[in-house]
Protein backbone atom coordinates (compact mmCIF):
# COMPACT_ATOMS: atom_id res chain seq x y z
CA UNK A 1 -60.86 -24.38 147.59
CA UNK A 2 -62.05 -23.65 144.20
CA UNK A 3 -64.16 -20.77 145.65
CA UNK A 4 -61.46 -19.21 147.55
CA UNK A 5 -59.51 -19.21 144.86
CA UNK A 6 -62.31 -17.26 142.50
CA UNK A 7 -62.64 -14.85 145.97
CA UNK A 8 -58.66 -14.12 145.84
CA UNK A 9 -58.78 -12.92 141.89
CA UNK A 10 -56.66 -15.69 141.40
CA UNK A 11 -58.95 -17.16 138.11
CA UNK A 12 -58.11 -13.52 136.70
CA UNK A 13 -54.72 -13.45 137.71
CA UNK A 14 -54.71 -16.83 135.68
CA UNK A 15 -56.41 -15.73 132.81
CA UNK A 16 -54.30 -12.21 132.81
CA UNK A 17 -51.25 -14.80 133.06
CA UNK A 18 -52.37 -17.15 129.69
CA UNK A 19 -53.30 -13.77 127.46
CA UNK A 20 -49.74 -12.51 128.19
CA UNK A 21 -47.90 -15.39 126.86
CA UNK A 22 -50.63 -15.34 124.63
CA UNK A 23 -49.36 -11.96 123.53
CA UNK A 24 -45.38 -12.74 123.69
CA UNK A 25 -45.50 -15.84 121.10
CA UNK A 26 -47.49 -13.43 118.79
CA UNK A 27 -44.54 -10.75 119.20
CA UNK A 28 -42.23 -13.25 118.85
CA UNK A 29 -43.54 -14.43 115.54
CA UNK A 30 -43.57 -11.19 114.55
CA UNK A 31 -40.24 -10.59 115.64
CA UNK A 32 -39.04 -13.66 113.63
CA UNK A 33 -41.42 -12.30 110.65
CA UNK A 34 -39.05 -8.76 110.85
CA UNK A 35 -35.88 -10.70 111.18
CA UNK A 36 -36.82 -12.44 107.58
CA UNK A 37 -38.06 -9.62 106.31
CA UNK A 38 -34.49 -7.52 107.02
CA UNK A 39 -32.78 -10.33 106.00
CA UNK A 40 -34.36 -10.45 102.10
CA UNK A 41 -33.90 -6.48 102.30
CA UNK A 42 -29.82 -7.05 103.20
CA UNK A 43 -29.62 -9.76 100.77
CA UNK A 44 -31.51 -7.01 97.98
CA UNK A 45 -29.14 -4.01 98.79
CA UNK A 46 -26.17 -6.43 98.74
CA UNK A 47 -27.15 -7.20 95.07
CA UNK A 48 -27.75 -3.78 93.83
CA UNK A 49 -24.56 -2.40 95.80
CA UNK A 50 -22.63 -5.30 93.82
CA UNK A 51 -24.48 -4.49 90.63
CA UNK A 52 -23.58 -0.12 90.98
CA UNK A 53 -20.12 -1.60 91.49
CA UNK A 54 -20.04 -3.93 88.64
CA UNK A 55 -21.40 -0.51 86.31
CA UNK A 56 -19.20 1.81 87.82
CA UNK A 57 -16.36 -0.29 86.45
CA UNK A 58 -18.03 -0.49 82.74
CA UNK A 59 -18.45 3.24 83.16
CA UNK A 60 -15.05 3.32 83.87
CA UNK A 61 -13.70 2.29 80.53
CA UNK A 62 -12.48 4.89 77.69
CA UNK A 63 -13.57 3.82 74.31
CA UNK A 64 -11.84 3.47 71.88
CA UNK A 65 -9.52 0.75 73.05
CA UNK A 66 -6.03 1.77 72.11
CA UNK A 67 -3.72 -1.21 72.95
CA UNK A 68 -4.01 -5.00 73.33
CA UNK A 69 -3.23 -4.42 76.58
CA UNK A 70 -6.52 -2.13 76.90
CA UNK A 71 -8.09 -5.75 75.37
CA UNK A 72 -6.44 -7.71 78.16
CA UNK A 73 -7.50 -5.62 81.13
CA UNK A 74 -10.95 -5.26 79.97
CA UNK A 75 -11.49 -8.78 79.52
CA UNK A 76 -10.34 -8.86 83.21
CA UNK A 77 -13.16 -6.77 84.45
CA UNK A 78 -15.61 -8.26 82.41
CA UNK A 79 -17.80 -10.81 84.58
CA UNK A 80 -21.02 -12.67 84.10
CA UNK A 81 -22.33 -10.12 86.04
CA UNK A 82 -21.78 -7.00 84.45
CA UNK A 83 -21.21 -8.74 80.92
CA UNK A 84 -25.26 -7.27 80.18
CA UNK A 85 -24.22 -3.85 80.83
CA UNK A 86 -20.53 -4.27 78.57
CA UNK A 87 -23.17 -4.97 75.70
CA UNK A 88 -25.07 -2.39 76.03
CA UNK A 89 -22.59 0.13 76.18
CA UNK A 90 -20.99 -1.15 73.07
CA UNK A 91 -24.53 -1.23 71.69
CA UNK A 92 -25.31 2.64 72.24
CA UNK A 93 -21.66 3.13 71.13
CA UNK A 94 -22.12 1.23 67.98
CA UNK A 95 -25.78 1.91 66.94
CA UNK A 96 -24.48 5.83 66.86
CA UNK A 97 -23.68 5.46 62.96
CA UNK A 98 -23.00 3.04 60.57
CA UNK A 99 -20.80 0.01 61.64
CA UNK A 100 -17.79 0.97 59.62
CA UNK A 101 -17.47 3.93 61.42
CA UNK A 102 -18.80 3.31 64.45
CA UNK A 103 -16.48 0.23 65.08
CA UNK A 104 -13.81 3.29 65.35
CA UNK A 105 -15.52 4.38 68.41
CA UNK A 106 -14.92 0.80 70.20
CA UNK A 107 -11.44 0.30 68.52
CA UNK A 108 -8.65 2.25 67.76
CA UNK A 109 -7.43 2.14 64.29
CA UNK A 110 -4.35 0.41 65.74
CA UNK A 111 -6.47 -2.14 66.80
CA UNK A 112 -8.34 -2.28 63.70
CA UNK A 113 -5.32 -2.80 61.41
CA UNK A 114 -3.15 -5.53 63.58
CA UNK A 115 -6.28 -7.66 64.17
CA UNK A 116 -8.53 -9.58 62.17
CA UNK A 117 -11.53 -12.12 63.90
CA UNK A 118 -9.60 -15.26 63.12
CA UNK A 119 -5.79 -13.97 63.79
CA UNK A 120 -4.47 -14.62 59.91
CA UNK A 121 -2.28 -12.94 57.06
CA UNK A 122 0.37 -12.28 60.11
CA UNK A 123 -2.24 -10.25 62.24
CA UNK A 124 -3.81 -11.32 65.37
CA UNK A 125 -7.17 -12.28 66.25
CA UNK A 126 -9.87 -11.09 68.21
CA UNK A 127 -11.23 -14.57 68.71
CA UNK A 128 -8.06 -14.54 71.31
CA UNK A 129 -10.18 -12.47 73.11
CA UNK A 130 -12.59 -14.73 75.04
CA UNK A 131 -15.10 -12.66 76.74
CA UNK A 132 -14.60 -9.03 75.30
CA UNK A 133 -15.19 -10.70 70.92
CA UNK A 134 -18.26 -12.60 72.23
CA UNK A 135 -19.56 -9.01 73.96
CA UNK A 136 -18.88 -7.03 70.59
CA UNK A 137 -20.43 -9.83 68.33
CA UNK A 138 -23.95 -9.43 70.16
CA UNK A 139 -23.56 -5.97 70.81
CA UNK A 140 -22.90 -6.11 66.75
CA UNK A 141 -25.81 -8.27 66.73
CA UNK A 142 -28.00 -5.68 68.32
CA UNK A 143 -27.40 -3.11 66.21
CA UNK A 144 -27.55 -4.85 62.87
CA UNK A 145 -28.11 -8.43 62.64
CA UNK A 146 -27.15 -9.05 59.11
CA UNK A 147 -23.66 -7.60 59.87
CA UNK A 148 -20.28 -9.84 60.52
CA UNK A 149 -17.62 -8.18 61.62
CA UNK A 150 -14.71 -9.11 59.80
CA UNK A 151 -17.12 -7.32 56.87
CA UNK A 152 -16.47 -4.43 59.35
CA UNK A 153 -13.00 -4.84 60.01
CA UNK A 154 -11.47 -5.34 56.22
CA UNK A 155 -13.69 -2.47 55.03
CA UNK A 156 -12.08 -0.60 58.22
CA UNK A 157 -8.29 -1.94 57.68
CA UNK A 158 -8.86 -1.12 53.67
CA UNK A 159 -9.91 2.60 54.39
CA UNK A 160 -6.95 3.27 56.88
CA UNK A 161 -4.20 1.87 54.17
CA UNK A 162 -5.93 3.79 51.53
CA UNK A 163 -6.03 6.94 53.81
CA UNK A 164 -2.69 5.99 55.21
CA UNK A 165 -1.00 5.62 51.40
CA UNK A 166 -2.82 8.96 50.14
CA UNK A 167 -1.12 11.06 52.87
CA UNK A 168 1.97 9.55 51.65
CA UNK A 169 2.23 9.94 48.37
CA UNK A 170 0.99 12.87 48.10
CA UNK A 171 4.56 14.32 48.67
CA UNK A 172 6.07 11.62 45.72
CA UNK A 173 7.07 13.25 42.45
């Protein structure tokens, strides 16, 4: 029977058979393989999509802030996510000159002379401010290490009263 079957080609037929399946579990390995593979890649655009988005809304923001409000919104699109590229931006902003004067480029005099860190002598403070004073102090801390900011702040509430009271009296008898 055996020798029949050798004298059909059925042995080949056999062997023709195994190497096929053979063949199909190795594509379908490599199929799964692929499917992983596109999977990671999806899971990689997804993050850098997310991450674009999360700068494009940084990128968004005018500087300097001009209201509380400005404050409030900002610390509203401030996430962990993005929260790296907030402090760099302040960074570059604030490493363009010296503190005192760069800290105008971040906040509006406005800002400057109703606020203080801690929120006394009748002003408010930007501890208040959760997520955005965190950001500034290491984006501060960047720049200069040894600096504090309330330093910053007085210095920067002092030279807008002085500035502010020598444009007024200059018209006093």
């Amino acid at each position: 029977m055996e020798k029949i079957m050798k004298d059909n080609g059925a042995v080949p037929q056999m062997d023709a058979i195994e190497d096929l399946r053979n063949e199909v579990a190795q594509l379908q390995r490599s199929v799964e393989q692929l499917k992983d593979a596109v999977a990671a890649q999806t899971a990689y655009i997804k993050i850098l999509i997310k991450n674009s988005v999360d700068a494009t809304k940084v990128d968004e923001w005018e500087f300097p802030i001009q209201s509380p409000m400005e404050l409030l919104k900002m610390e509203g699109d401030i996430k962990t996510r993005n929260r790296g590229i907030f402090v760099q931006k302040l960074r570059k902003i604030l490493s363009e000159t010296s503190l005192s004067k760069s800290i105008k480029k971040v906040l509006s005099r406005d800002i400057i002379s109703t606020n203080n860190v801690d929120g006394v002598s009748g002003k408010d403070g930007l501890k208040t401010f959760k997520t955005f004073f965190p950001i500034l102090l290491e984006a501060i801390s960047l720049v200069n290490p040894a600096t504090f900011l309330g330093i910053s702040l007085q210095k920067m509430t002092k030279e807008f009263f002085d500035e502010f009271f020598a444009k007024n009296t200059k018209h006093l008898p």
